[in-house]
Protein backbone atom coordinates (compact mmCIF):
# COMPACT_ATOMS: atom_id res chain seq x y z
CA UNK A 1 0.00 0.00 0.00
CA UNK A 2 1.23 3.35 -0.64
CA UNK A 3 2.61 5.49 2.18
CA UNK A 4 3.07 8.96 3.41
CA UNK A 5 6.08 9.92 5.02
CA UNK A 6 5.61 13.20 6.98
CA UNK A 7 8.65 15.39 7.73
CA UNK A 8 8.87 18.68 9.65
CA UNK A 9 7.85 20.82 6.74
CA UNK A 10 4.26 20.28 5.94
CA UNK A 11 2.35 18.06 3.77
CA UNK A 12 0.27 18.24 0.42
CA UNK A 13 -3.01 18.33 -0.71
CA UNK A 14 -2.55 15.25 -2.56
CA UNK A 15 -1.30 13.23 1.18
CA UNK A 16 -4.47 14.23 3.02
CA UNK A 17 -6.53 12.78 -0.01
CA UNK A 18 -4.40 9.45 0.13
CA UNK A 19 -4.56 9.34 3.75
CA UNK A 20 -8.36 10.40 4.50
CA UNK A 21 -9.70 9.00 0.97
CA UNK A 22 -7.47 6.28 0.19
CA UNK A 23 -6.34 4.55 3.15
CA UNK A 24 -2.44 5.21 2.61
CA UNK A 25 0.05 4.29 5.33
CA UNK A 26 1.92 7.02 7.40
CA UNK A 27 5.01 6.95 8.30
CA UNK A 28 7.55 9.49 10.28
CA UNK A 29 10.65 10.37 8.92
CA UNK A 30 13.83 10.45 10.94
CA UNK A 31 13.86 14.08 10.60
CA UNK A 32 10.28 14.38 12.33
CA UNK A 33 11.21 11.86 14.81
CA UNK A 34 14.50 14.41 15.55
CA UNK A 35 12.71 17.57 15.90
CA UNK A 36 10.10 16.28 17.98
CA UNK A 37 12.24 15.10 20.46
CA UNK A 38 14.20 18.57 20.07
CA UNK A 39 11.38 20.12 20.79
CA UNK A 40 10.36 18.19 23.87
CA UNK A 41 13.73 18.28 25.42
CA UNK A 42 12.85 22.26 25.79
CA UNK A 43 9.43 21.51 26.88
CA UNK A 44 10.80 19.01 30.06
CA UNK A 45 13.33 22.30 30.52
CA UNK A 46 10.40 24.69 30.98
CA UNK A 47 8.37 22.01 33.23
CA UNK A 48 11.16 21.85 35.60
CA UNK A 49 11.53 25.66 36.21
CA UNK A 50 9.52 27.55 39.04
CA UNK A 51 8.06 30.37 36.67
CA UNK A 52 4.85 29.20 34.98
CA UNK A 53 4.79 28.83 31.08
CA UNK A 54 1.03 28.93 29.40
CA UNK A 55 0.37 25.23 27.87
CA UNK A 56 3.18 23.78 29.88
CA UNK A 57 2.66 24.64 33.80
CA UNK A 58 -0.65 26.83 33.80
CA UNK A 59 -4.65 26.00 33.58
CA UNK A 60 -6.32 26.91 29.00
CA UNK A 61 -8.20 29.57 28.24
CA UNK A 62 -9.81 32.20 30.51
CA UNK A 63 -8.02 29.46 33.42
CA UNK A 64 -4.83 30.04 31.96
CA UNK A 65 -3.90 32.36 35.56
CA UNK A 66 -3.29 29.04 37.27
CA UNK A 67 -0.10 28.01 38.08
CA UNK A 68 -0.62 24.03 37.91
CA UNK A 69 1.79 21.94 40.48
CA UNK A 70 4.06 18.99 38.43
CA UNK A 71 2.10 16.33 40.31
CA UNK A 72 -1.16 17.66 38.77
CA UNK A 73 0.08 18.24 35.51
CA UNK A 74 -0.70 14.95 34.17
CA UNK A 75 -4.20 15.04 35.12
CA UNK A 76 -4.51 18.68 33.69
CA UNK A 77 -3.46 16.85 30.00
CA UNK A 78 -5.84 13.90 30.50
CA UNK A 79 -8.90 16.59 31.76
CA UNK A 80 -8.18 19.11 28.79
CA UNK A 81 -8.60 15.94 26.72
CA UNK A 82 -12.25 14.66 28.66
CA UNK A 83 -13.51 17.34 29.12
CA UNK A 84 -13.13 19.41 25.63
CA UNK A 85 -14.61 15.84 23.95
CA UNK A 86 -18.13 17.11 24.33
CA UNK A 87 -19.09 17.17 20.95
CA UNK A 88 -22.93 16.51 19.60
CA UNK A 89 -25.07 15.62 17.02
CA UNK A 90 -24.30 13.36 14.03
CA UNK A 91 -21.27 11.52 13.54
CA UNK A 92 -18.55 13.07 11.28
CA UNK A 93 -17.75 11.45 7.93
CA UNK A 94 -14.19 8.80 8.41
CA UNK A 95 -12.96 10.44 5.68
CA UNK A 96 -12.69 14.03 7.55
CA UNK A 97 -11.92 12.66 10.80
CA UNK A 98 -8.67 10.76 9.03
CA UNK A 99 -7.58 14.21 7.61
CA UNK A 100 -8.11 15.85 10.84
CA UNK A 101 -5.77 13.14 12.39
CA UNK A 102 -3.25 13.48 9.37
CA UNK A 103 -2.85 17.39 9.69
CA UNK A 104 -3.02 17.43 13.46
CA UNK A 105 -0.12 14.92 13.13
CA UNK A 106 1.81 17.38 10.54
CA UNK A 107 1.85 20.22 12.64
CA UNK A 108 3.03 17.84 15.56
CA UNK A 109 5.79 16.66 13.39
CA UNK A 110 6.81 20.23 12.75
CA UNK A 111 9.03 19.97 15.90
CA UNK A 112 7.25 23.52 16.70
CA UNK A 113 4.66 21.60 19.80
CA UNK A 114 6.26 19.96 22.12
CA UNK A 115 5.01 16.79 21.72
CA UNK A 116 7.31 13.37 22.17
CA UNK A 117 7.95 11.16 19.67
CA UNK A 118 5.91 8.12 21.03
CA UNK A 119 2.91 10.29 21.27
CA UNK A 120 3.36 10.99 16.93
CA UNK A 121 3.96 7.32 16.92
CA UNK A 122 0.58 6.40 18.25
CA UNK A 123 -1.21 8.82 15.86
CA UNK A 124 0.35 7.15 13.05
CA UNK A 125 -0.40 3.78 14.08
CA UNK A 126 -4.12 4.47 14.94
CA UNK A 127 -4.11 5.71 11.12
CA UNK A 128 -2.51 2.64 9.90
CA UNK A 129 -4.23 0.33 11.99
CA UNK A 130 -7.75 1.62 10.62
CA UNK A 131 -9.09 3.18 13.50
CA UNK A 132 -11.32 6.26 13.07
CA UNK A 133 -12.61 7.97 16.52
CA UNK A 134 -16.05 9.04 17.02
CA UNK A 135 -16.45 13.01 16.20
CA UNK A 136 -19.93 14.87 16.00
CA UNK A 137 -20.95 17.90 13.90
CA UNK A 138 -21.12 20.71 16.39
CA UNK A 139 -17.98 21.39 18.65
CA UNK A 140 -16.02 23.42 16.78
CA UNK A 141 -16.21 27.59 16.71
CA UNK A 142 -13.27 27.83 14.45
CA UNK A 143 -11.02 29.06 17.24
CA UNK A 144 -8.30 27.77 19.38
CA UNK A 145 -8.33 24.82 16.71
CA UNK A 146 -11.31 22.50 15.77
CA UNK A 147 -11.30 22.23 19.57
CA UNK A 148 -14.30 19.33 20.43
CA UNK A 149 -13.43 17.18 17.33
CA UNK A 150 -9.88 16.94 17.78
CA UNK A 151 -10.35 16.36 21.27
CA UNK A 152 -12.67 13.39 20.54
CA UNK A 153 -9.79 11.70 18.07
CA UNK A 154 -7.07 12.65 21.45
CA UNK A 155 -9.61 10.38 23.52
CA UNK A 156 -8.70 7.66 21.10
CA UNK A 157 -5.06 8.02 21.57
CA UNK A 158 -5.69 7.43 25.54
CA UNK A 159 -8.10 4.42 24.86
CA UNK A 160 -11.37 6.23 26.00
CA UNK A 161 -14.14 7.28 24.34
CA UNK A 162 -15.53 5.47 21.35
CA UNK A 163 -14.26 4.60 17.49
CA UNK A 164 -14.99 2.76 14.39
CA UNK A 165 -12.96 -0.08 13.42
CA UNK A 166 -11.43 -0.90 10.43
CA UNK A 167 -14.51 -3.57 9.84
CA UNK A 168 -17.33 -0.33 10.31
CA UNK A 169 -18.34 -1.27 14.08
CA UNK A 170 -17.98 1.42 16.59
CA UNK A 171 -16.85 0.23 19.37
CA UNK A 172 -14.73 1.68 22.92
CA UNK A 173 -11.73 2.53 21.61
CA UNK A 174 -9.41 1.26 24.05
CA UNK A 175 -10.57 -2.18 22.91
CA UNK A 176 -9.36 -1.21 19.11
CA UNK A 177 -6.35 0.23 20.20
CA UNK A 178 -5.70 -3.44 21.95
CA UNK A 179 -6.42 -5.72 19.31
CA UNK A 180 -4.53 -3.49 16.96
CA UNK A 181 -1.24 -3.76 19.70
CA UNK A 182 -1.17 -0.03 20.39
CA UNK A 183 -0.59 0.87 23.74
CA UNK A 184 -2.73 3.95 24.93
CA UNK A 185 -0.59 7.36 25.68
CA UNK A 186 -0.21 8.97 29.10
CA UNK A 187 -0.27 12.39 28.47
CA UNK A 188 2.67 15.31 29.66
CA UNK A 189 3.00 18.60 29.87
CA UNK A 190 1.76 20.75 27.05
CA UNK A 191 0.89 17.14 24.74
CA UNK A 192 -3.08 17.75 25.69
CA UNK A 193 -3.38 20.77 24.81
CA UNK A 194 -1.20 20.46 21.81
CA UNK A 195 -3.32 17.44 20.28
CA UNK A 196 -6.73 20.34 20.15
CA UNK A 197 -5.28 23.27 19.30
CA UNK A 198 -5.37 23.42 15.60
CA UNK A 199 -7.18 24.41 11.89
CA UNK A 200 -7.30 20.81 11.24
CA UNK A 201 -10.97 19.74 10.70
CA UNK A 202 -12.05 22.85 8.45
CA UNK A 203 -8.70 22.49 6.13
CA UNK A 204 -8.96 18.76 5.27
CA UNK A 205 -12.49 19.39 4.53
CA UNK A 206 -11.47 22.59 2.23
CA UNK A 207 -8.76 20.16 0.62
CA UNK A 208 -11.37 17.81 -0.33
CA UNK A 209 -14.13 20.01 -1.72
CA UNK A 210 -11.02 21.57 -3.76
CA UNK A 211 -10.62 18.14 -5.47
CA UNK A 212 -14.66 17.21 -5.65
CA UNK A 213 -14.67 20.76 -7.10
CA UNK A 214 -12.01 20.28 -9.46
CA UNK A 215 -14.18 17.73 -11.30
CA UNK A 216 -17.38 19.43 -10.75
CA UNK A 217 -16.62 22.29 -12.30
CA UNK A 218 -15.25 20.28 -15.87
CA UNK A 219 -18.71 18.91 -15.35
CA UNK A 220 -20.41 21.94 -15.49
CA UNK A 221 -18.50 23.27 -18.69
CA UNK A 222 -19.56 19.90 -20.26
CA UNK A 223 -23.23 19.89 -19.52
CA UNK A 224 -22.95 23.37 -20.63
CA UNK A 225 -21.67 22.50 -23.94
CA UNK A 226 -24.73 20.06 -24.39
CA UNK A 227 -27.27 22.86 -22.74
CA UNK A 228 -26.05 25.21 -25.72
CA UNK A 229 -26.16 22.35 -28.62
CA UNK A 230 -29.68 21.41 -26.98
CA UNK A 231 -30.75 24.60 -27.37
CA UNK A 232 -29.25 25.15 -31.07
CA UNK A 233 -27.06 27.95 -29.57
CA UNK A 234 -23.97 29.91 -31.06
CA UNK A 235 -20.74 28.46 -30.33
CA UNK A 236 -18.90 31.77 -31.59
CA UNK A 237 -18.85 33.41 -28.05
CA UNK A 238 -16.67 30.92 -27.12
CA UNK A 239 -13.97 32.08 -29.38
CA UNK A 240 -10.23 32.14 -27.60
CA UNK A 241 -9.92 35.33 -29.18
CA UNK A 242 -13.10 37.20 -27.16
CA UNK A 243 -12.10 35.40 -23.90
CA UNK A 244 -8.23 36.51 -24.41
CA UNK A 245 -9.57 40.62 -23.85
CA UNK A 246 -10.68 39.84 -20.74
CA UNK A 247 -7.57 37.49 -19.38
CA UNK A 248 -9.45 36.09 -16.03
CA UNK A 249 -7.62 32.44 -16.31
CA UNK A 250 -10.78 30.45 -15.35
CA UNK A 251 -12.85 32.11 -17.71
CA UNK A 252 -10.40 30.99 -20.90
CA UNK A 253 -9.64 27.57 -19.42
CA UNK A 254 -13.67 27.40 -18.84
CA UNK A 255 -14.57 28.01 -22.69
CA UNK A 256 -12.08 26.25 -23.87
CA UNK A 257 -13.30 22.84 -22.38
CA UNK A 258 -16.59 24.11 -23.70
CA UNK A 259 -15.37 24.62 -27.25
CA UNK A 260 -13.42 21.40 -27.48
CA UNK A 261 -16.98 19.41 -26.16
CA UNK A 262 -18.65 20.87 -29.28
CA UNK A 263 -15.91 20.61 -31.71
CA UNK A 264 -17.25 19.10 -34.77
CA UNK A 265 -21.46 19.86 -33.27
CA UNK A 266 -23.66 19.97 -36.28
CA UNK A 267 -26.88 21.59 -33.49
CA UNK A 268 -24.22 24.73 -33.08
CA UNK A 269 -24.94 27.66 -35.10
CA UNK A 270 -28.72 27.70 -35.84
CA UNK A 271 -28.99 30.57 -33.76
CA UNK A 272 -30.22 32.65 -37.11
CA UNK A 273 -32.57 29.76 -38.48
CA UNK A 274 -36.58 29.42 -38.04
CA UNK A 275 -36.69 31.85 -34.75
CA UNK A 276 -33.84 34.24 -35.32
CA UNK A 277 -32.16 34.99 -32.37
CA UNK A 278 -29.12 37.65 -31.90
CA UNK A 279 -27.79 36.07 -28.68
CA UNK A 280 -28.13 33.49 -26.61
CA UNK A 281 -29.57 33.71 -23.20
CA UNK A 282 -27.09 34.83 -20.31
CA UNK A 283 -26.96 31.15 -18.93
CA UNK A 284 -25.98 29.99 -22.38
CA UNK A 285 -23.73 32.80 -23.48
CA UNK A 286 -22.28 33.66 -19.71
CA UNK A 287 -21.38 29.87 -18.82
CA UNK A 288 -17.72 30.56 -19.03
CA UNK A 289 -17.90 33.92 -17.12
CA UNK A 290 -19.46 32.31 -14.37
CA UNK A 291 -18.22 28.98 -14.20
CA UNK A 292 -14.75 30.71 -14.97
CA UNK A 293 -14.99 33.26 -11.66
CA UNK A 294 -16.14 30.18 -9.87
CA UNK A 295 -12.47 28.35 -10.98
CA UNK A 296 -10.62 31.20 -10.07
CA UNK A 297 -11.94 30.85 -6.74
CA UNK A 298 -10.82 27.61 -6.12
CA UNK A 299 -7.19 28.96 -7.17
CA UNK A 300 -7.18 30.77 -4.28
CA UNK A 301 -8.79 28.52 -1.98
CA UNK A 302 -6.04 26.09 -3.34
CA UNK A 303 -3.53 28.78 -2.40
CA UNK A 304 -4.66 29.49 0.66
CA UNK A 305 -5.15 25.47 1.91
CA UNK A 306 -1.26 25.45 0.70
CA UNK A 307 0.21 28.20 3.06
CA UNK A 308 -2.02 25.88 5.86
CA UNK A 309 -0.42 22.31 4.78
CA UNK A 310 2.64 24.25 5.09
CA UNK A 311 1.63 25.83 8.60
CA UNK A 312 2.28 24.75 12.21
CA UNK A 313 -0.65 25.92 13.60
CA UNK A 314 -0.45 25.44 17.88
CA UNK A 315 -0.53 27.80 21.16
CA UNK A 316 1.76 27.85 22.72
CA UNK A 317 4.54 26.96 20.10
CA UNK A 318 8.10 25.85 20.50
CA UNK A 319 10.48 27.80 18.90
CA UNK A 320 14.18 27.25 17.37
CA UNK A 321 15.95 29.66 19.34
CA UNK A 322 14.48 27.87 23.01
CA UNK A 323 11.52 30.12 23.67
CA UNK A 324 7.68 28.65 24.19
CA UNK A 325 5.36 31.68 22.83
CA UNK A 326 1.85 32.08 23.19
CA UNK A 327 0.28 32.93 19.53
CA UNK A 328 -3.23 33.06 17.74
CA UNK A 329 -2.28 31.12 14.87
CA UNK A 330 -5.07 28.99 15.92
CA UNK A 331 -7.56 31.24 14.74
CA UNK A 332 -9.40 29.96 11.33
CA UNK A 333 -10.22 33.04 9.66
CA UNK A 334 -8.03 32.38 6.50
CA UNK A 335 -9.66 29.42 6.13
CA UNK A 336 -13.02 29.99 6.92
CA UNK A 337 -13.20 32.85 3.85
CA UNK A 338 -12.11 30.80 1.71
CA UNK A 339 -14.70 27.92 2.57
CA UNK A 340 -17.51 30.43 2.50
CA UNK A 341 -16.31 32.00 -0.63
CA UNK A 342 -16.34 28.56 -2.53
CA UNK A 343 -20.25 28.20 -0.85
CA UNK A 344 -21.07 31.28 -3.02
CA UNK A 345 -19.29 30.17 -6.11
CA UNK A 346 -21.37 26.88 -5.49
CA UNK A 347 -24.35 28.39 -5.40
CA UNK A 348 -23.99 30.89 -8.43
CA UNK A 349 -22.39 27.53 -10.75
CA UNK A 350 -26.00 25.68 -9.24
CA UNK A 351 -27.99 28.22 -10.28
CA UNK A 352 -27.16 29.05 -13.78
CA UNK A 353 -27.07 24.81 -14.72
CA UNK A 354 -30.80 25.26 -13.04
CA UNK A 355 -31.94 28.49 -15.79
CA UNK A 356 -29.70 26.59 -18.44
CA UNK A 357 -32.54 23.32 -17.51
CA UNK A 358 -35.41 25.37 -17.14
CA UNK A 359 -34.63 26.98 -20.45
CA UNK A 360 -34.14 23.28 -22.07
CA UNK A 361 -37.84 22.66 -20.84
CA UNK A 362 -40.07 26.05 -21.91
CA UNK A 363 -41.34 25.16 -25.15
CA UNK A 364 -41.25 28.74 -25.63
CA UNK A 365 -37.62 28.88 -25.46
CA UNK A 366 -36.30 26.17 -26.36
CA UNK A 367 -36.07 26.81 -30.08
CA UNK A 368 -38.37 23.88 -31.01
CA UNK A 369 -38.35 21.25 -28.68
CA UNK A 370 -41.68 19.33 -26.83
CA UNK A 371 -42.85 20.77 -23.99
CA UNK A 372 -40.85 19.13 -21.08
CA UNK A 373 -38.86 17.12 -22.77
CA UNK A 374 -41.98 14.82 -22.95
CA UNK A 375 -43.06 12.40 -25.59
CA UNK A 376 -46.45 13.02 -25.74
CA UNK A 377 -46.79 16.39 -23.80
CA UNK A 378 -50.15 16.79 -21.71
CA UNK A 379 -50.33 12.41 -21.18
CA UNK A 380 -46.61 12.70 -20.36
CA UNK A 381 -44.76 15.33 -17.98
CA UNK A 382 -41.45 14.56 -19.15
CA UNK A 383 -39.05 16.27 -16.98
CA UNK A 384 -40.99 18.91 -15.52
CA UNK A 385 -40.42 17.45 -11.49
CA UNK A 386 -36.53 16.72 -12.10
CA UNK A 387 -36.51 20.86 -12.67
CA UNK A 388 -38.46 20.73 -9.49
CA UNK A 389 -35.77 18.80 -7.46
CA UNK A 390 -32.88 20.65 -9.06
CA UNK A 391 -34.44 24.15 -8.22
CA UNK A 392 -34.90 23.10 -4.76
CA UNK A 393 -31.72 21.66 -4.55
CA UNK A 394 -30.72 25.53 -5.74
CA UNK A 395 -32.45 27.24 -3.27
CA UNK A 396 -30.75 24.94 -1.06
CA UNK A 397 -27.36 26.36 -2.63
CA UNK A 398 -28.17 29.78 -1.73
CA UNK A 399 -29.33 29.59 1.92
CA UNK A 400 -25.86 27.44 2.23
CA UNK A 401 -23.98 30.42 0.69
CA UNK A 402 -24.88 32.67 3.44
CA UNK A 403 -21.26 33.46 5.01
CA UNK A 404 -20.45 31.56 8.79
CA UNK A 405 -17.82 33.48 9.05
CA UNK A 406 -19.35 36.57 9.28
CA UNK A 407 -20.38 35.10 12.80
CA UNK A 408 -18.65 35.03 15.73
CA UNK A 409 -19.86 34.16 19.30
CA UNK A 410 -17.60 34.80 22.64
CA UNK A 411 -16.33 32.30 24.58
CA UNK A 412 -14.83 31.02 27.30
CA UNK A 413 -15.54 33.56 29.74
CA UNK A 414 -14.68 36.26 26.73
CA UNK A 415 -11.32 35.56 26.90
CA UNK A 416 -12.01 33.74 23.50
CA UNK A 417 -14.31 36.82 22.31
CA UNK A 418 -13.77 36.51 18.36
CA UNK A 419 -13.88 33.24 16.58
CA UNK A 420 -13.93 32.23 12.76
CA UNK A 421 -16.65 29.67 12.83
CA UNK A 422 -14.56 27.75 9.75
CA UNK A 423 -15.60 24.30 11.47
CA UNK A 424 -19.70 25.73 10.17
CA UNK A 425 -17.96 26.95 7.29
CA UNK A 426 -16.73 23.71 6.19
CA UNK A 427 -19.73 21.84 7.09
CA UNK A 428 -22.42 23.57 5.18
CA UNK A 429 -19.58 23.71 1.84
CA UNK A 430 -19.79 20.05 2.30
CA UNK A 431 -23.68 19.90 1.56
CA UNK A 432 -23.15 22.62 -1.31
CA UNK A 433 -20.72 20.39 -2.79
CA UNK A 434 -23.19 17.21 -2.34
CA UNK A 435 -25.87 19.13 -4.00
CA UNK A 436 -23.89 21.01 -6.67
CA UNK A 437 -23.42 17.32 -7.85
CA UNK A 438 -27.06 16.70 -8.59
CA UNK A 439 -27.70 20.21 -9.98
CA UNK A 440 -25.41 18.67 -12.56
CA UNK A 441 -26.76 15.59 -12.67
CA UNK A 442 -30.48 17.15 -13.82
CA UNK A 443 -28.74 19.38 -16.05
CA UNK A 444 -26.94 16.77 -17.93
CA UNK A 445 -29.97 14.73 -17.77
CA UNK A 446 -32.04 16.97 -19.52
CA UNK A 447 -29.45 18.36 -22.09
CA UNK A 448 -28.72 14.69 -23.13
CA UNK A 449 -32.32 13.90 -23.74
CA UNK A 450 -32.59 17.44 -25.54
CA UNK A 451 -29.49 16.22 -27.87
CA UNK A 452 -31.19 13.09 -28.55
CA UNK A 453 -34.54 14.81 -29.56
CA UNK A 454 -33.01 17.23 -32.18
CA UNK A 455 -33.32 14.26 -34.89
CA UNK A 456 -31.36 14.87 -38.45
CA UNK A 457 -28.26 16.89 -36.75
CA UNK A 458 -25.39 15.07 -35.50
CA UNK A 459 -23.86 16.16 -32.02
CA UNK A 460 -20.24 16.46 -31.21
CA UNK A 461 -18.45 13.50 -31.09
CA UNK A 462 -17.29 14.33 -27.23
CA UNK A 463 -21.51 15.03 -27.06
CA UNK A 464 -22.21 11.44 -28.67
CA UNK A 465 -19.05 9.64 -26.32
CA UNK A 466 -20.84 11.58 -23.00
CA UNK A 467 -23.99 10.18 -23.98
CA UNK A 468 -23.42 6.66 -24.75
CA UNK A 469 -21.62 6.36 -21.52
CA UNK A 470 -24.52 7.71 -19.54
CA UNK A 471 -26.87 5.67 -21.62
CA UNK A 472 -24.40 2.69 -20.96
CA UNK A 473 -24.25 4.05 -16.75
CA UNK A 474 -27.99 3.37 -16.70
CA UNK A 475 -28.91 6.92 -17.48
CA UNK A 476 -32.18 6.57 -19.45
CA UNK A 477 -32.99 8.06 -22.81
CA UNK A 478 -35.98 9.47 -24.35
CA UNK A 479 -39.64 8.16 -24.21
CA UNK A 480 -43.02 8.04 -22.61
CA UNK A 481 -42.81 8.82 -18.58
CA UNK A 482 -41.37 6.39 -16.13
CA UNK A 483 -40.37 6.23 -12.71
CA UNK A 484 -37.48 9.04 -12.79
CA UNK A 485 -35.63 8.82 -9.71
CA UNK A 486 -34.10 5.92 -10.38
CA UNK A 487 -32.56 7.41 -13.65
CA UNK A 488 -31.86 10.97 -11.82
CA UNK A 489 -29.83 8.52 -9.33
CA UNK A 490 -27.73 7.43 -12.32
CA UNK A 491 -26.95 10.52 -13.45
CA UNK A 492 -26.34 11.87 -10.08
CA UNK A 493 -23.63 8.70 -9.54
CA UNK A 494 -22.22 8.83 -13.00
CA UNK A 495 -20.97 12.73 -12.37
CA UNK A 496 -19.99 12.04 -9.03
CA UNK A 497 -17.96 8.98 -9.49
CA UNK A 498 -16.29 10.96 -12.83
CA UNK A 499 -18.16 8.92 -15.79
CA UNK A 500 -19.37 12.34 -16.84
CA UNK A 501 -15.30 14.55 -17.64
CA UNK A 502 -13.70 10.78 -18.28
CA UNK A 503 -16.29 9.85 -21.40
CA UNK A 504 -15.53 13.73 -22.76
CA UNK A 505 -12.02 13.44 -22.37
CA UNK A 506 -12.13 10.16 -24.06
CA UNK A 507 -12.75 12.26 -27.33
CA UNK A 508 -10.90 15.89 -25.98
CA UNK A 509 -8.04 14.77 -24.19
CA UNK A 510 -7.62 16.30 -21.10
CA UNK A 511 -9.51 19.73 -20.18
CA UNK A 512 -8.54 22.12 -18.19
């Protein structure tokens, strides 16, 4: 099985995915293994010494004036731990709480926490031996780290609390960790507090929805593409020439994946034919400016999830020079915009596909298609209710788009007075992402069956490929009404498992 070795440096995008998605094996490198016991050495230094040091002799938060006796101090780490697990509702998908594991585990191998090498170890090994704690959906205010779920995957570490095994069964993790031969940690100075404290949960979930979105949004330029041949639209505007005037790098990259879908379209250009039209409607004509905005969004999510991998994010860090500093580097704002500024790109992507379908539909604008899509309009509805569920599922998109991080609520006795609420942030960008999928889904189900109607004129071949594959992926054709969900199910799992950009690149090549 492939592994990921972590150093003291950071991690990529592409090791959380392997790790959380994939299952890969983590290992430490010698490096790692060196600076965390570097680090550690200056930790047991400060322990030892009268004066009180914040993490490492003292009480968290608005307790923090407490100077904590050494016999004591072990039970401090352990109570941090208990009592900050008090997370609720639903259970947290394995594949987040694995990258919040992985990244809590790269910032401890920065050698900037304090934490000992055996304590790393364990992390690694509850990775590689399958084990996935319990974490809940609400916890988390985005500040002083993802502070409730991490603490529920520290519980783990000490054999309390419950996990899921690698079989699926939750069960007490302390009887995981013994089956698995992993020996529970005992917890010293600063190593509690250092296993919360931390951006973890809200950037593996923004590294993910970068690389759901990265295929989502070739998905949207390709039911696009069939939208515009469906609707015997003008493939002119999508001229490298027009977008090159305006040089916004998702907006080029956008049209061109359109253009090379309808390379070779005989439904392009008709524009001028029975029911002159000038231009195309704005959802036609626009899809690259939006969907193009929308990808350079994600290229500064993806820059901004990049300066995190490469982050150690703790309070109070260890640094080179000997001194333990209290910091808010905990504090999610950076990534918190970014996840609600993806939420709004979702949403605007969502709701042009949705006009774009609704267009498809309108007898009166779709340039002579049946009413609906449907074979024998009035007896049949055709698609009318699948425009139902995808505008829902849009409305859905824009009450998700509304900003969390334009929230904050204090905390801990106000000493914790401003938070970033990137946890929420991440959570509800996980459901736009979901939902973006079927938007797409309807869309391409419609457009295809719009293709197929316009008998006598040849789609593109990348059209034709897209189609067969869908029709081959149990996406049904045209005809008298049936029982659609089943149908809008195979669309919806052909685009999400990447049926939809692999059968257009089978005729494009790669797009961008």
């Amino acid at each position: 099985m492939h592994s990921v070795v972590v150093g003291t440096t950071g991690v990529t995008a592409h090791d959380v995915l392997a790790v959380a998605r994939a299952g890969a094996r983590v290992e430490l490198s010698e490096e790692a293994v060196a600076a965390l016991a570097a680090a550690r050495e200056i930790v047991d230094a400060l322990a030892a010494k009268p004066e009180p040091v914040y993490g490492v002799s003292t009480g968290f938060g608005a307790l923090a004036t407490r100077h904590i006796s050494p016999e004591l101090r072990a039970q401090l780490q352990r109570n941090i731990v208990r009592s900050h697990a008090a997370g609720m509702g639903p259970r947290v998908e394995r594949e987040v709480v694995r990258a919040l594991m992985f990244l809590r585990l790269k910032t401890v191998c920065s050698g900037h926490t304090g934490v000992r090498p055996e304590v790393a170890q364990t992390m690694a090994d509850v990775l590689n031996a399958g084990i996935t704690p319990v974490v809940h959906e609400y916890g988390s205010l985005g500040c002083s780290g993802d502070l409730a779920p991490l603490s529920h995957c520290a519980l783990a570490l000490m054999g309390e609390g419950d996990a899921e095994g690698p079989d699926g069964v939750v069960r007490p993790a302390g009887e995981l960790l013994r089956e698995a031969g992993i020996e529970p940690v005992e917890l010293r100075e600063k190593e509690g507090l250092a296993l919360l404290n931390g951006t973890d949960g809200m950037l593996g979930m923004l590294i993910m929805a970068l690389a759901d979105l990265d295929s989502l949004y070739k998905s949207a330029d390709i039911t696009a593409a069939l939208s515009l041949e469906g609707l015997l639209g003008t493939d002119k505007v999508l001229a490298p020439e027009l977008h090159a005037i305006r040089p916004h790098p998702g907006q080029a990259a956008s049209a061109a994946n359109m253009l090379a879908v309808l390379k070779g379209s005989q439904l392009t250009g008709h524009h001028m034919d029975d029911a002159p039209r000038v231009q195309d409607a704005y959802s036609v004509r626009c899809a690259p400016q939006v969907a193009g905005a929308g990808r350079d969004t994600l290229a500064h999510a993806r820059l901004v999830a990049e300066r995190e991998l490469a982050a150690a994010v703790d309070n109070p860090v260890v640094l080179p020079d000997g001194r333990v500093e209290s910091n808010g580097n905990f504090h999610g704002a950076p990534v918190a915009y970014v996840l609600d500024f993806l939420a709004i790109a979702v949403a605007d992507l969502g709701s042009i596909a949705e006009r774009r379908t609704d267009r498809l539909l309108d007898k009166n604008r779709s340039h002579g298609l049946p009413p609906f899509l449907a074979d024998d309009a009035g007896v049949d509805s055709g698609l009318m209710i699948a425009q139902y569920t995808q505008a829902a599922l849009v409305s859905e998109l824009k009450r998700l788009a509304v900003p969390a991080s334009a929230d904050s609520i204090p905390s801990s006795a106000m000493q914790e007075d401003h938070v970033s609420m990137g946890w929420s942030a991440a959570r509800k960008l996980r459901t736009a992402v979901d939902n973006l999928t079927r938007v797409i889904a309807v869309e391409l189900y419609a457009a295809a069956r719009a293709v197929e109607l316009r008998e006598g004129l040849e789609p593109a071949p990348a059209s034709r490929a897209v189609i067969e594959a869908a029709r081959a992926a149990g996406v049904g054709g045209p005809g008298p009404d049936r029982f659609l969900a089943p149908d809008l199910a195979a669309a919806d799992a052909f685009v999400r498992g990447g049926g939809l950009v692999a059968a257009a690149e089978t005729v494009t090549g790669p797009l961008r």
